[in-house]
Protein backbone atom coordinates (compact mmCIF):
# COMPACT_ATOMS: atom_id res chain seq x y z
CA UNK A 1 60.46 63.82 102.40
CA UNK A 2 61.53 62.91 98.82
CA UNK A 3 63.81 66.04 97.91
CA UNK A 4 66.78 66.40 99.77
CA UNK A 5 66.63 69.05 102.40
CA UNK A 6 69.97 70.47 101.44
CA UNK A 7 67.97 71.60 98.09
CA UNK A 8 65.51 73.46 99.99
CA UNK A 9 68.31 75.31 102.64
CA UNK A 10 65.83 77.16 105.13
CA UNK A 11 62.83 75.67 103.53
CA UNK A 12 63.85 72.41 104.47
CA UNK A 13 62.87 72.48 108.13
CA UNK A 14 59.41 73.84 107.27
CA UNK A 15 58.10 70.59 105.26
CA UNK A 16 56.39 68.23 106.62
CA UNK A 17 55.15 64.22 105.29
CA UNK A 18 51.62 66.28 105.64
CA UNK A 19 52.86 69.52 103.14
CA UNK A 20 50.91 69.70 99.92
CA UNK A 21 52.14 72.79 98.31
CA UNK A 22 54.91 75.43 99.36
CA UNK A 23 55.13 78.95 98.08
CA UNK A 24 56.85 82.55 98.41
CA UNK A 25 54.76 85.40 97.77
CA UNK A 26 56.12 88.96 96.57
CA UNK A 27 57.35 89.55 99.98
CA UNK A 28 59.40 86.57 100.45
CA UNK A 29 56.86 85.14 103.22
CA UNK A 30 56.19 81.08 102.56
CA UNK A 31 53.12 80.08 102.61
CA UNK A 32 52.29 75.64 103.61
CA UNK A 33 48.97 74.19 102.41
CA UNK A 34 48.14 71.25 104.39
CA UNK A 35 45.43 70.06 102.66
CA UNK A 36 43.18 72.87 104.64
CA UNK A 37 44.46 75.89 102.76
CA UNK A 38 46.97 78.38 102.96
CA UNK A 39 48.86 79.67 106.55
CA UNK A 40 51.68 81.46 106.72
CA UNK A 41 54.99 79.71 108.60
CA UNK A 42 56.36 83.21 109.81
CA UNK A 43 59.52 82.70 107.90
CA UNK A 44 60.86 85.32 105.49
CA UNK A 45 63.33 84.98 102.85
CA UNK A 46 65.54 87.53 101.05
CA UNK A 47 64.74 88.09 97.06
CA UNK A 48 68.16 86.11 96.46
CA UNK A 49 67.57 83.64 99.05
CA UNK A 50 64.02 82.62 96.95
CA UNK A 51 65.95 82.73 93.79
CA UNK A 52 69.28 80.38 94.74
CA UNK A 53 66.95 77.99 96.05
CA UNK A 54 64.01 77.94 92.92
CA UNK A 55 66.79 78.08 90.09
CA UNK A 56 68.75 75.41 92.46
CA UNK A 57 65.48 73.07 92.25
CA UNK A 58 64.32 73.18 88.50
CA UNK A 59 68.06 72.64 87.52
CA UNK A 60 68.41 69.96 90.12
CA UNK A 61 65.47 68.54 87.71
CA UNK A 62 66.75 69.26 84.68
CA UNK A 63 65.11 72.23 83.68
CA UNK A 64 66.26 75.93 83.26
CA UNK A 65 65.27 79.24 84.43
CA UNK A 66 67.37 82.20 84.63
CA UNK A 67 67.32 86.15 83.24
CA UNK A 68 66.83 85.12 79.91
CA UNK A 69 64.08 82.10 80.53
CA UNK A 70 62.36 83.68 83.65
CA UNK A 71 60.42 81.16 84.01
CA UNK A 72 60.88 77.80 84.87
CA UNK A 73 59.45 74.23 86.26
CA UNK A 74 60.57 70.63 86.73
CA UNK A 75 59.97 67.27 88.43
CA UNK A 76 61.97 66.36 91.37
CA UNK A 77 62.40 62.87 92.78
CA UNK A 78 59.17 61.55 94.58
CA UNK A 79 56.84 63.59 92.31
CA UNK A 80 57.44 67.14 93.38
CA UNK A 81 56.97 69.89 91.36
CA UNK A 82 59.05 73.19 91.49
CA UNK A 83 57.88 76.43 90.14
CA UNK A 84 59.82 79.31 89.68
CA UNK A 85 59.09 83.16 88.19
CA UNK A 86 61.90 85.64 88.19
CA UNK A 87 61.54 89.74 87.91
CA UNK A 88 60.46 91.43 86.03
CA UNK A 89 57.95 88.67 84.97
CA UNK A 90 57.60 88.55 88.55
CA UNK A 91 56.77 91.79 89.94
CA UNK A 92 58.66 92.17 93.36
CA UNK A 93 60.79 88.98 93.78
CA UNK A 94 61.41 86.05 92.63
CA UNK A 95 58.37 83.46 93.23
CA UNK A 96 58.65 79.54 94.37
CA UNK A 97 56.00 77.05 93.97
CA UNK A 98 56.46 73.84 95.29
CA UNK A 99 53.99 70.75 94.38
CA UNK A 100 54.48 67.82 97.00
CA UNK A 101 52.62 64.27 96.61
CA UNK A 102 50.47 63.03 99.23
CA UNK A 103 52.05 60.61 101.74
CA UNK A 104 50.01 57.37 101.13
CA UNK A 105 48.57 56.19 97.75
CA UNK A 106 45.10 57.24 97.24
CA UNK A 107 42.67 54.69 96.36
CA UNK A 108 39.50 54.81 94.80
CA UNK A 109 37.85 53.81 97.83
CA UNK A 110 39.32 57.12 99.57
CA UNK A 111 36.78 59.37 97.01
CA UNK A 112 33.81 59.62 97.96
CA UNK A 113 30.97 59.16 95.13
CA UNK A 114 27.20 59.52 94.82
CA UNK A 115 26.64 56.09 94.29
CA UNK A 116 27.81 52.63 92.40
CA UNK A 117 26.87 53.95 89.41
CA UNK A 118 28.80 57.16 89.52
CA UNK A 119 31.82 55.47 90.06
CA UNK A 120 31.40 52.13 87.67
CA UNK A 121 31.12 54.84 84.95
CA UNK A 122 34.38 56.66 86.00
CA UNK A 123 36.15 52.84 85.31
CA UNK A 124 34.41 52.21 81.56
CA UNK A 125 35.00 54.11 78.76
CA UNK A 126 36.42 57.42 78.01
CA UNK A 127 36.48 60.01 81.03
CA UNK A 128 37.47 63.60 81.41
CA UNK A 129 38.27 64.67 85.11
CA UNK A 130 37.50 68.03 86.02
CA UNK A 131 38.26 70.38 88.44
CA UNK A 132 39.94 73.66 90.52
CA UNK A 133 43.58 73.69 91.06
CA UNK A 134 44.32 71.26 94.10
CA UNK A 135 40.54 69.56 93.56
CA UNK A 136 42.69 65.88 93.68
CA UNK A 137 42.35 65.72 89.41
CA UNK A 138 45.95 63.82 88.97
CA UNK A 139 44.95 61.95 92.10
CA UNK A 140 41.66 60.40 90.89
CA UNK A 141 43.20 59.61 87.57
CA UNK A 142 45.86 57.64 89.08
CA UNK A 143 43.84 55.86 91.54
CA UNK A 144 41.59 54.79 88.09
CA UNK A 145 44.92 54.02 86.40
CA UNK A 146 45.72 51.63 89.27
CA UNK A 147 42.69 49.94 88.96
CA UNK A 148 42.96 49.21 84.89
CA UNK A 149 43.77 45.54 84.67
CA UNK A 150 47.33 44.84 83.47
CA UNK A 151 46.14 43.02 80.14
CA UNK A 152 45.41 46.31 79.27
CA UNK A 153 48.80 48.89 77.96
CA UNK A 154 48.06 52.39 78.84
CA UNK A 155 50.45 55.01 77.65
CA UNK A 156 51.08 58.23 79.93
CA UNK A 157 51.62 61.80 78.71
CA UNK A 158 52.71 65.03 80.48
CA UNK A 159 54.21 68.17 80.23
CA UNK A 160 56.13 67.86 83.71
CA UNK A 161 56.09 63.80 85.04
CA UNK A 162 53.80 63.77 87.87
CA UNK A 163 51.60 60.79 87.53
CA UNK A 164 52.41 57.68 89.27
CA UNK A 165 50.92 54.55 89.26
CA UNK A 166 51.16 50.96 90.37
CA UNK A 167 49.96 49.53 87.09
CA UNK A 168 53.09 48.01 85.78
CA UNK A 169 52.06 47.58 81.80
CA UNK A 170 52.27 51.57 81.66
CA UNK A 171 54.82 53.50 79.26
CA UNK A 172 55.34 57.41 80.10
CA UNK A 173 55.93 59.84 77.60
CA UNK A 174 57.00 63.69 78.83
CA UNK A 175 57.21 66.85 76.35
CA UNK A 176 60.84 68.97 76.07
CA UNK A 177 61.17 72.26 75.89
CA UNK A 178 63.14 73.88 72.90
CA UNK A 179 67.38 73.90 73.66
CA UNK A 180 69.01 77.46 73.46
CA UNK A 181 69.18 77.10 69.73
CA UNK A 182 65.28 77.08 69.71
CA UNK A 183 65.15 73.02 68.26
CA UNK A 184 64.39 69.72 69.59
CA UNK A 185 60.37 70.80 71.14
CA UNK A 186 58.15 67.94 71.76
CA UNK A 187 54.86 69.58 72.29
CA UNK A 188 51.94 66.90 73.78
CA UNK A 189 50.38 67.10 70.67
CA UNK A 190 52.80 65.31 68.78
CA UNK A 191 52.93 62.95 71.64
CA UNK A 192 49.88 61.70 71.47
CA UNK A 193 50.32 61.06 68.08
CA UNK A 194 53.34 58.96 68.65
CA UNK A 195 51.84 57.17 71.86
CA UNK A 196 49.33 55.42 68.86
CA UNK A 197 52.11 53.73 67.37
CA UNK A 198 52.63 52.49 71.04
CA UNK A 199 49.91 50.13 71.13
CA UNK A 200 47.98 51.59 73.70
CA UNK A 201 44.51 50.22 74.88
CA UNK A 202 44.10 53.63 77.81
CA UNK A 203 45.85 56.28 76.47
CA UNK A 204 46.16 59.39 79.55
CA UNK A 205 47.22 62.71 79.41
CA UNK A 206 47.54 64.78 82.48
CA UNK A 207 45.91 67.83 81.29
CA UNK A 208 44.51 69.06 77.74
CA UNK A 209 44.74 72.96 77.30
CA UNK A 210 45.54 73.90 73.81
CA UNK A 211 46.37 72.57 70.35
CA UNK A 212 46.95 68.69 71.39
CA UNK A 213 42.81 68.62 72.43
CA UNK A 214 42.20 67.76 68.43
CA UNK A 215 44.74 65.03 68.60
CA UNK A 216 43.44 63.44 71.31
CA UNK A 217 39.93 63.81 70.43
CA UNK A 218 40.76 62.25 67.22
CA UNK A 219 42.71 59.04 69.30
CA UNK A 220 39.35 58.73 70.96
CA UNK A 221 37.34 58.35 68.21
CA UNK A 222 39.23 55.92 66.26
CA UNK A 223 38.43 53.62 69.26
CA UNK A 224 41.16 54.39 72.33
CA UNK A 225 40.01 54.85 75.56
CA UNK A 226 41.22 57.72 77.28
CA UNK A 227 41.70 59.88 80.68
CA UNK A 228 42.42 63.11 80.85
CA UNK A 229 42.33 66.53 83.31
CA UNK A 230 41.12 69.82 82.93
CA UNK A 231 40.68 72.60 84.90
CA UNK A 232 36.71 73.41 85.63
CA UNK A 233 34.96 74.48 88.35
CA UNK A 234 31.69 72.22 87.88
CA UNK A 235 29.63 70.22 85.62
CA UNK A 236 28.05 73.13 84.22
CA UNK A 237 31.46 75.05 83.32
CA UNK A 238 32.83 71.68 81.41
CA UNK A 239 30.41 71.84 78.51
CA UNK A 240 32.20 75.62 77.47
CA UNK A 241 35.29 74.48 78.37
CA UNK A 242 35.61 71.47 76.17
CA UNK A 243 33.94 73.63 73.53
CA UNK A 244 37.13 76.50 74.07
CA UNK A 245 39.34 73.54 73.33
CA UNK A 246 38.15 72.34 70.83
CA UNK A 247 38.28 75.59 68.99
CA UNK A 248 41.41 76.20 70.16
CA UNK A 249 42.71 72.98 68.80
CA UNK A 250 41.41 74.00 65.17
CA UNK A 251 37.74 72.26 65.61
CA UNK A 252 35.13 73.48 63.38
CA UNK A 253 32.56 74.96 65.67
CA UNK A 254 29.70 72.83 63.75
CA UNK A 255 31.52 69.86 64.26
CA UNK A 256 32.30 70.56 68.17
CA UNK A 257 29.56 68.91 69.53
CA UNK A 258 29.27 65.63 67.79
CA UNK A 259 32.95 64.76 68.03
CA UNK A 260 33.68 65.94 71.26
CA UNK A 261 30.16 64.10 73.05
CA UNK A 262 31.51 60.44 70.68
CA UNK A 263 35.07 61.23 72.42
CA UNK A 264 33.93 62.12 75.69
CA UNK A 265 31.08 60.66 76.94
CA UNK A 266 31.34 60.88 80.84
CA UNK A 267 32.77 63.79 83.16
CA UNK A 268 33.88 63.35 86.78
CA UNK A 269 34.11 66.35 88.46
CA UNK A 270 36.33 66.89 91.85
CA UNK A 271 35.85 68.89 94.69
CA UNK A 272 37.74 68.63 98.01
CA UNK A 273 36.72 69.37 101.50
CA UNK A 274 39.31 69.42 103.70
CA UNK A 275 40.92 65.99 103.41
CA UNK A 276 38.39 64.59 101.63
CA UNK A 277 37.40 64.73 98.03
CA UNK A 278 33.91 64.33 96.45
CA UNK A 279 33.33 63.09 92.61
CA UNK A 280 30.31 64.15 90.82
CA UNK A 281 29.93 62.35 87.44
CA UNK A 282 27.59 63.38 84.28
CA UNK A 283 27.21 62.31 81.16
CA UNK A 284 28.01 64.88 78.33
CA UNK A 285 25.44 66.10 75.67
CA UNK A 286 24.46 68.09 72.76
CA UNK A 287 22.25 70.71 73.22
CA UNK A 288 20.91 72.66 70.11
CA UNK A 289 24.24 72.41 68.80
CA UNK A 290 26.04 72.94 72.25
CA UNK A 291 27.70 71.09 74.82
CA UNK A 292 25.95 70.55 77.76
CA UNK A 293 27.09 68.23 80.79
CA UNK A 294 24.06 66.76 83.06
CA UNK A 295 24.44 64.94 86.14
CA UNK A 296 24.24 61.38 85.55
């Protein structure tokens, strides 16, 4: 247990070296996923109770949350992640989310993949990593990112730190939200374009979802490898996806599918079962001017 039980008053008792996520629901009822979805503990906490602890946590991490930010996240010590959305974003009660890492270090050898192939082409080149909310995403990443040789610099970048890895020639780069006066953002976009005057040979974000896709896309192709997350449900929802992105990011849509297929050429989707998680790799292509991702 990596945050101090005092932090999480009642909750405390309730978390266990096997808890993956923690959360409240409307009702103040708290939820434990064990890594075999969601049962209720039976424990019920007042609206103010949910709200001492949640603002306690993210400020404990340095963020902020309160009536006039409703809505608030940080890191904690040991790679948890607190989540917390007050009224009236919130409709009933304050809501607490609470990430928690897994025990032991995940190695590759702990995925299971279709074949040598499938995972020698997760550990060359570019890769995207795809998958549902929980799929084990930020844990296959840093299980590769383990594995890079240490001749190799790879730069890290996240909105909230949660990647952790054992390869020691790694720098890590987090965004920062805007102060009270509404200065000083760092948005991941303008990260990545720093990280390239960091000398990186792997450059990693932990998730692409808006404006900083074009960046990165444009790192790729200027010969950087990278790894990155997104959230997809399977190979065939990546191709429309990446193409949302890119448009997002200020892509021409005639231009989507060449740059994005010479950025990212390989896709590993992630899909757990119970404790264990199966990868299932393609190879992204262009389709009459779409993109397509086939198993590969």
């Amino acid at each position: 247990m990596t945050v101090a039980k005092i932090e999480l008053g009642p909750l405390g008792s309730l978390v266990s070296q096997h808890t993956r996520d923690l959360c409240t629901d409307g009702d103040g009822r708290v939820w434990i996923d064990d890594g075999n979805g969601f049962t209720s503990t039976g424990v019920t906490l007042a609206p103010h109770d949910v709200r001492f602890i949640g603002v306690g946590l993210v400020e404990s991490g340095g963020g902020r949350v309160d009536d006039s930010k409703p809505v608030g996240d940080s890191a904690l010590p040991g790679s948890v992640r607190a989540h917390v959305v007050l009224p009236p974003v919130s409709r009933d009660a304050p809501l607490l989310s609470l990430r928690f890492p897994r025990p032991n270090r995940v190695r590759l050898d702990d995925f299971v993949f279709a074949d040598g192939r499938a995972r020698d082409a997760c550990m060359t080149g570019s890769l995207l990593i795809a998958g549902v909310t929980g799929s084990g995403k930020t844990t296959l990443l840093s299980a590769i990112l383990d594995s890079v040789p240490e001749s190799e610099r790879a730069v890290v970048i996240e909105d909230m730190s949660e990647i952790s890895s054992e390869h020691q020639n790694t720098a890590y780069l987090a965004t920062r939200s805007a102060n009270p006066d509404g200065g000083g953002r760092i948005d991941l976009a303008q990260l990545v374009r720093e990280s390239l005057r960091m000398r990186p040979d792997l450059l990693v974000v932990g998730e692409v979802r808006g404006v900083e896709f074009l960046d990165y896309v444009l790192a790729l192709t200027s010969g950087h490898r990278g790894l990155t997350t997104v959230h997809a449900g399977s190979l065939a929802d990546v191709g429309a996806r990446l193409t949302a992105l890119a448009l997002v990011s200020g892509i021409p849509l005639d231009a989507v599918p060449a740059l994005v297929r010479s950025a990212i050429p390989t896709v590993a989707v992630c899909e757990r079962r119970g404790d264990t998680v199966f990868v299932t790799v393609g190879t992204v292509v262009a389709d009459n001017g779409e993109l397509r991702v086939i198993p590969a």
